[in-house]
N, C-alpha and C. Protein backbone atom coordinates (compact mmCIF):
# COMPACT_ATOMS: atom_id res chain seq x y z
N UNK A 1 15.09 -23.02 -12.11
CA UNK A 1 15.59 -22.66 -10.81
C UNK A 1 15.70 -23.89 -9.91
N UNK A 2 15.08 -25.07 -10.47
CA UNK A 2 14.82 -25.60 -9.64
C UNK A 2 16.58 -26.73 -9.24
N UNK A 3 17.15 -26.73 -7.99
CA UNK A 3 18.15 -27.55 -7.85
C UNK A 3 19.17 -26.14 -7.74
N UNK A 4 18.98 -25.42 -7.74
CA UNK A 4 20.09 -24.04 -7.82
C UNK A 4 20.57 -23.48 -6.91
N UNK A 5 21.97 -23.25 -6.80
CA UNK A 5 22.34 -22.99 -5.85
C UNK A 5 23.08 -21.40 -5.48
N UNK A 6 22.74 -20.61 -4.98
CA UNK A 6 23.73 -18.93 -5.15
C UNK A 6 23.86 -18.93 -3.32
N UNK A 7 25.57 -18.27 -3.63
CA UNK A 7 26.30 -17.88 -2.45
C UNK A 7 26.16 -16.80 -2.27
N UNK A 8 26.02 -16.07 -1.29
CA UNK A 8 26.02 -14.76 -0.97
C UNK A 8 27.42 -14.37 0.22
N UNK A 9 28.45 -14.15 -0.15
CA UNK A 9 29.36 -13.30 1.13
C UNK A 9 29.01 -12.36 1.51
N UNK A 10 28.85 -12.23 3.12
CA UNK A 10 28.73 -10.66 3.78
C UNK A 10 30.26 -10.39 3.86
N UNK A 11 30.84 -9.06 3.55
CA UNK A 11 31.79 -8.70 3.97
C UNK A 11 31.81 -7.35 4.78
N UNK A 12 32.78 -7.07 5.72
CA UNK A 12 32.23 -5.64 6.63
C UNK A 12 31.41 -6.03 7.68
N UNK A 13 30.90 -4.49 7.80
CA UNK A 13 29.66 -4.78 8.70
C UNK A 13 28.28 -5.20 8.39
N UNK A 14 27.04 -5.54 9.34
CA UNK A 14 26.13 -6.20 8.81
C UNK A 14 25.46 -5.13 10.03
N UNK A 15 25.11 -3.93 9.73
CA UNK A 15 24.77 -3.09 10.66
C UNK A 15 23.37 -2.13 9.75
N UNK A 16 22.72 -1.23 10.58
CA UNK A 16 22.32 -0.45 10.47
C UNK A 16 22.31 0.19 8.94
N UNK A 17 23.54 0.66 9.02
CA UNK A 17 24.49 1.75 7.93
C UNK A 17 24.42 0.63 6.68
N UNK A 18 24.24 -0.14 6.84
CA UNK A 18 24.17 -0.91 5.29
C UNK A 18 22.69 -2.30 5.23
N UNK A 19 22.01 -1.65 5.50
CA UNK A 19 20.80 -2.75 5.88
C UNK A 19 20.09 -2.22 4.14
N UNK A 20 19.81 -1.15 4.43
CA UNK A 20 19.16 -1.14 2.43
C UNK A 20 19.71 -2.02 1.61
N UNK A 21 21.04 -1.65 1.75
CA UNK A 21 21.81 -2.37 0.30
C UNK A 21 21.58 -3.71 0.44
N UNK A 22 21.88 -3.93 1.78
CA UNK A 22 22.78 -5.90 2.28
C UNK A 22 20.76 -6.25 1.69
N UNK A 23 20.02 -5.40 1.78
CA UNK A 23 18.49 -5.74 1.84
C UNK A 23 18.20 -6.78 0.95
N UNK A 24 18.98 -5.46 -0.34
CA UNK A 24 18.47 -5.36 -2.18
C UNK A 24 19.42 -6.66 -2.56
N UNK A 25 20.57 -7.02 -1.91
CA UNK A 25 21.93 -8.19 -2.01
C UNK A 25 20.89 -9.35 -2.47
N UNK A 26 20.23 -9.75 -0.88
CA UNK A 26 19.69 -10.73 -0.11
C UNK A 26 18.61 -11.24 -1.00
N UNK A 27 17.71 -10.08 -1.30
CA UNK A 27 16.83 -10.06 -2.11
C UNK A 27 17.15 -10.73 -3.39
N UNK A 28 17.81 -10.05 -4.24
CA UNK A 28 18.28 -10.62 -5.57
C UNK A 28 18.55 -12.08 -5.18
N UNK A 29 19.62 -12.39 -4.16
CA UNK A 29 20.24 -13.68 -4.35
C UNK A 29 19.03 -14.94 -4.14
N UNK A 30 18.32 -14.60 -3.19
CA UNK A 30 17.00 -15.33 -3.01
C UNK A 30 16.08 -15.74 -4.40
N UNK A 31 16.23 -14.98 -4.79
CA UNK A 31 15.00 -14.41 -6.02
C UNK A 31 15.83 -15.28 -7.08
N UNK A 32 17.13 -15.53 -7.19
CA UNK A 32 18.19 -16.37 -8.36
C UNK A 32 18.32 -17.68 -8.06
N UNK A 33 17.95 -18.45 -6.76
CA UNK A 33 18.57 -19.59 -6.94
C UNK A 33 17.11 -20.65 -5.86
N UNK A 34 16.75 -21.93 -5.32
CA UNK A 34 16.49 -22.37 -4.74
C UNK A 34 17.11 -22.79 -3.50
N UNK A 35 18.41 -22.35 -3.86
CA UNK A 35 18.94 -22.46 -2.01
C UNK A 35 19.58 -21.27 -2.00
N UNK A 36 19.71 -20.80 -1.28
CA UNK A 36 20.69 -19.57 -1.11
C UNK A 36 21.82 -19.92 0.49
N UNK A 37 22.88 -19.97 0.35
CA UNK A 37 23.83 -19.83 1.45
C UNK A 37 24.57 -18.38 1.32
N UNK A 38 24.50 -18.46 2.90
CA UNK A 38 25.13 -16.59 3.37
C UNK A 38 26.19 -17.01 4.35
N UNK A 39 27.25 -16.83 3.35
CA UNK A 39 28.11 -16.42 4.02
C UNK A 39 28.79 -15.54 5.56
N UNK A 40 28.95 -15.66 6.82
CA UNK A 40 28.95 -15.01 7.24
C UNK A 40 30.96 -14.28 8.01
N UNK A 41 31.49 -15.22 7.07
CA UNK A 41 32.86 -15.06 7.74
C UNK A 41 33.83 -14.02 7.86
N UNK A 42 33.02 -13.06 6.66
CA UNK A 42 33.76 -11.68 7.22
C UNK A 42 33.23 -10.78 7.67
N UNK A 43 31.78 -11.26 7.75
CA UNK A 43 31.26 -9.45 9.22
C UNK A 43 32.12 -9.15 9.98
N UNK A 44 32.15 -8.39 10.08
CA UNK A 44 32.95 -7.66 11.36
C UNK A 44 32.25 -6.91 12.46
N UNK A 45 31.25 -6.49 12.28
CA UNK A 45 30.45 -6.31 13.46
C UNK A 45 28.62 -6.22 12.59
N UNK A 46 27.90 -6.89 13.56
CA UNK A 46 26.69 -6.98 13.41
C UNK A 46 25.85 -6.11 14.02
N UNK A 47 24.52 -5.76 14.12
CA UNK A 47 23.88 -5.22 15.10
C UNK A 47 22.00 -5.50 15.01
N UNK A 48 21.30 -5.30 15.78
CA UNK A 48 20.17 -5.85 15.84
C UNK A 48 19.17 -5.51 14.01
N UNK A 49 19.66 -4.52 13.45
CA UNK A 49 19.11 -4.40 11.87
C UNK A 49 19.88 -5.79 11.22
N UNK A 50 21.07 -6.05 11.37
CA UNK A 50 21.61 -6.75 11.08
C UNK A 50 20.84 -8.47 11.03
N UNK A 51 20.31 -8.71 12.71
CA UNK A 51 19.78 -9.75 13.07
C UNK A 51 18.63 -9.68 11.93
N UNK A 52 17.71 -8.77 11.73
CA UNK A 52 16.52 -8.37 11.40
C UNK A 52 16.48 -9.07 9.96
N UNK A 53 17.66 -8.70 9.35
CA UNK A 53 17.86 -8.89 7.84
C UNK A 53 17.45 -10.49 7.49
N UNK A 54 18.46 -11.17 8.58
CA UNK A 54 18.81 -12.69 8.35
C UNK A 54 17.88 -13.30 8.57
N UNK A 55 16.42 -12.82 9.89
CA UNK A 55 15.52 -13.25 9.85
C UNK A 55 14.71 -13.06 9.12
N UNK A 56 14.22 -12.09 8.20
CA UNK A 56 13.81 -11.86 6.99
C UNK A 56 13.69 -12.86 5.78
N UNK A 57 15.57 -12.78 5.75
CA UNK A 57 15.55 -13.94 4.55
C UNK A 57 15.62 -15.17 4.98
N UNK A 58 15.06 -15.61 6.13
CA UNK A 58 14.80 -16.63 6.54
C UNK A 58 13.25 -17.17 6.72
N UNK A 59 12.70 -16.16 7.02
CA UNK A 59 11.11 -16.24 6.45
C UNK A 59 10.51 -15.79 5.25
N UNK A 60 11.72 -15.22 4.18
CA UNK A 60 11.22 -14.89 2.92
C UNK A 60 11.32 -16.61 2.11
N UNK A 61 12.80 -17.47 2.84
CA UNK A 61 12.96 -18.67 2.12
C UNK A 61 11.76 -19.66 2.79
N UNK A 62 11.11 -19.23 3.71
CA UNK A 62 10.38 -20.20 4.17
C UNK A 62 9.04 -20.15 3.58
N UNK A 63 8.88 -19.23 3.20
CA UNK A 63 7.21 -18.49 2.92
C UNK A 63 7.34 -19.33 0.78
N UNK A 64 8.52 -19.18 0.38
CA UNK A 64 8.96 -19.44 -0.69
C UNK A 64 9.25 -20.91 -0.90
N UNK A 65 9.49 -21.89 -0.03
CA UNK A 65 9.83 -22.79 0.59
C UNK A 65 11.13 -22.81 -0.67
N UNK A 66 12.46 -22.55 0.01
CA UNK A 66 12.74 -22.23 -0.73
C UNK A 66 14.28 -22.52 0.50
N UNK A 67 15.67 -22.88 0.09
CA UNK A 67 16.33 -23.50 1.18
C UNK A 67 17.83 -22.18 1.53
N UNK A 68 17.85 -21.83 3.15
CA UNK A 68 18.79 -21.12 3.19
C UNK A 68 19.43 -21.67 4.42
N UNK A 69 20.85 -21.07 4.65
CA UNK A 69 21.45 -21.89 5.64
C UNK A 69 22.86 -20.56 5.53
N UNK A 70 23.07 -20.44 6.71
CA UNK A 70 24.08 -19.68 7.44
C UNK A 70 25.13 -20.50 7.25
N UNK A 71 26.32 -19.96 7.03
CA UNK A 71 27.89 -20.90 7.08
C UNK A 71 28.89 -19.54 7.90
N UNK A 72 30.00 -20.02 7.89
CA UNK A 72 31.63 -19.41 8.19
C UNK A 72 31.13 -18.10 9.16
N UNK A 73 30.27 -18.51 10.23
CA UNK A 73 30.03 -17.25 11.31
C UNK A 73 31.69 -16.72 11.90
N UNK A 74 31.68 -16.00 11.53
CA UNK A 74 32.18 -14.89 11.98
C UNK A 74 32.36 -14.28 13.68
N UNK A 75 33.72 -14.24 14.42
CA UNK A 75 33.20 -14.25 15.65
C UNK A 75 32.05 -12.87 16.32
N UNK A 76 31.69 -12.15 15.08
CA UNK A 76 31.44 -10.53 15.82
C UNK A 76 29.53 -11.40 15.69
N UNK A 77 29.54 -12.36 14.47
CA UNK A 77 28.36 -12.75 14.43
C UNK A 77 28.23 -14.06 15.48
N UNK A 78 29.07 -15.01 15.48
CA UNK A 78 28.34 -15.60 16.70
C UNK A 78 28.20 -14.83 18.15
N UNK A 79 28.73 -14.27 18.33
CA UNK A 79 28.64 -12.94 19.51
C UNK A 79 27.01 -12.60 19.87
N UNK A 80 26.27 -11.92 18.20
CA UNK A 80 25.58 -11.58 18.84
C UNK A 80 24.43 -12.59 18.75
N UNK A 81 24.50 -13.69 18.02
CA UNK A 81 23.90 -14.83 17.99
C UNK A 81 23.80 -15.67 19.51
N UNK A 82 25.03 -15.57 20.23
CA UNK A 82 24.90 -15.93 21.50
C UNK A 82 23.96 -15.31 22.45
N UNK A 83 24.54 -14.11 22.50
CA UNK A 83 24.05 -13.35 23.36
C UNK A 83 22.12 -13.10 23.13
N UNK A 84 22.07 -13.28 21.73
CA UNK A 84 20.20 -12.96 21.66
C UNK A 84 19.83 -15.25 21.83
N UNK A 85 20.73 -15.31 22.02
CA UNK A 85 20.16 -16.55 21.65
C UNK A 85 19.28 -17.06 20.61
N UNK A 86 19.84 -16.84 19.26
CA UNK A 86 19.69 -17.12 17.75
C UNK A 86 19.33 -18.39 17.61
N UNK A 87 20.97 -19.39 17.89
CA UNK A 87 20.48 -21.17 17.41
C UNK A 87 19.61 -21.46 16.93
N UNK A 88 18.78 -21.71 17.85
CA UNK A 88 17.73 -22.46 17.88
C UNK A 88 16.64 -21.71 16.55
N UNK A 89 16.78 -20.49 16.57
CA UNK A 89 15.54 -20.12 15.65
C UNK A 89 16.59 -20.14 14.30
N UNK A 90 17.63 -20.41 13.84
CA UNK A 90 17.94 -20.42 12.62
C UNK A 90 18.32 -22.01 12.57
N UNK A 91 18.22 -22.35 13.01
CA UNK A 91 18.59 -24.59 13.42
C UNK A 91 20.01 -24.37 13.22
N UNK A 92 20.74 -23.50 13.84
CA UNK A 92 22.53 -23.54 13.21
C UNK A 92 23.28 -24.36 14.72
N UNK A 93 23.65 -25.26 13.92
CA UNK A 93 24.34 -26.11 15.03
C UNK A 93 26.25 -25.39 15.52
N UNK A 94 26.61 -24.44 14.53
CA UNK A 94 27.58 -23.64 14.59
C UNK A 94 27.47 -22.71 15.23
N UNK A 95 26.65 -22.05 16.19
CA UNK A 95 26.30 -21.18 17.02
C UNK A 95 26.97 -21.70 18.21
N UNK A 96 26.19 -22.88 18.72
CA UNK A 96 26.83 -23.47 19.89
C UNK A 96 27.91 -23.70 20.80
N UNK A 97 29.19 -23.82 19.76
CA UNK A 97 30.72 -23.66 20.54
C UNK A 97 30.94 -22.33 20.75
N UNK A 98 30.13 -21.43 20.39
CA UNK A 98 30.47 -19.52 20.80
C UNK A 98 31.10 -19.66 21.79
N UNK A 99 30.53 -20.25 23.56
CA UNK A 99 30.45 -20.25 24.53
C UNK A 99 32.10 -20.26 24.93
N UNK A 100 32.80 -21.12 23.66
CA UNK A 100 34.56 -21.45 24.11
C UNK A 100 35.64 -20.32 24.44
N UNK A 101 34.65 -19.16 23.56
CA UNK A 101 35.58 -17.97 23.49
C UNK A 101 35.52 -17.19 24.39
């Protein structure tokens, strides 16, 4: 495992209504590789289960030491990344230009 890399795309929503599944996704992909990147460029709408998830597998890769990193935010996801003020707790320097829109 060691040097390995697995992509994960969210596509849809990243809500409520699909937090089990996106759970069991997240899970597996973590569990397959030493870095995991998540895709985020086709959510279409997020919601606070949603937030919940990403912080999850963000303290599941940390507890694992183990490397993850957010890419292709999505505007419904920097939205709510702005608005809770995310950045800073995921180190995503792609959060930041939200403000343009």
């Amino acid at each position: 495992m060691s040097g390995t890399q697995a992509v994960l795309a969210i596509e849809g929503e990243l809500t409520i209504y699909r937090a089990a599944e996106l759970c069991e996704e997240l899970k597996a992909a973590q569990a397959s590789a030493a870095a995991l990147e998540i895709n985020l460029a086709g959510v279409t709408e997020m919601d606070s289960a949603g937030v919940q998830l990403l912080m999850a597998a963000k303290k599941s890769a940390q507890a694992t030491q183990r490397s993850l990193r957010l890419v292709g935010h999505s505007p419904a996801v920097l939205e709510v990344f702005e608005i809770l003020d995310l950045a800073a707790h995921f180190g995503d320097p792609l959060v930041m230009p939200a403000a343009a829109h």
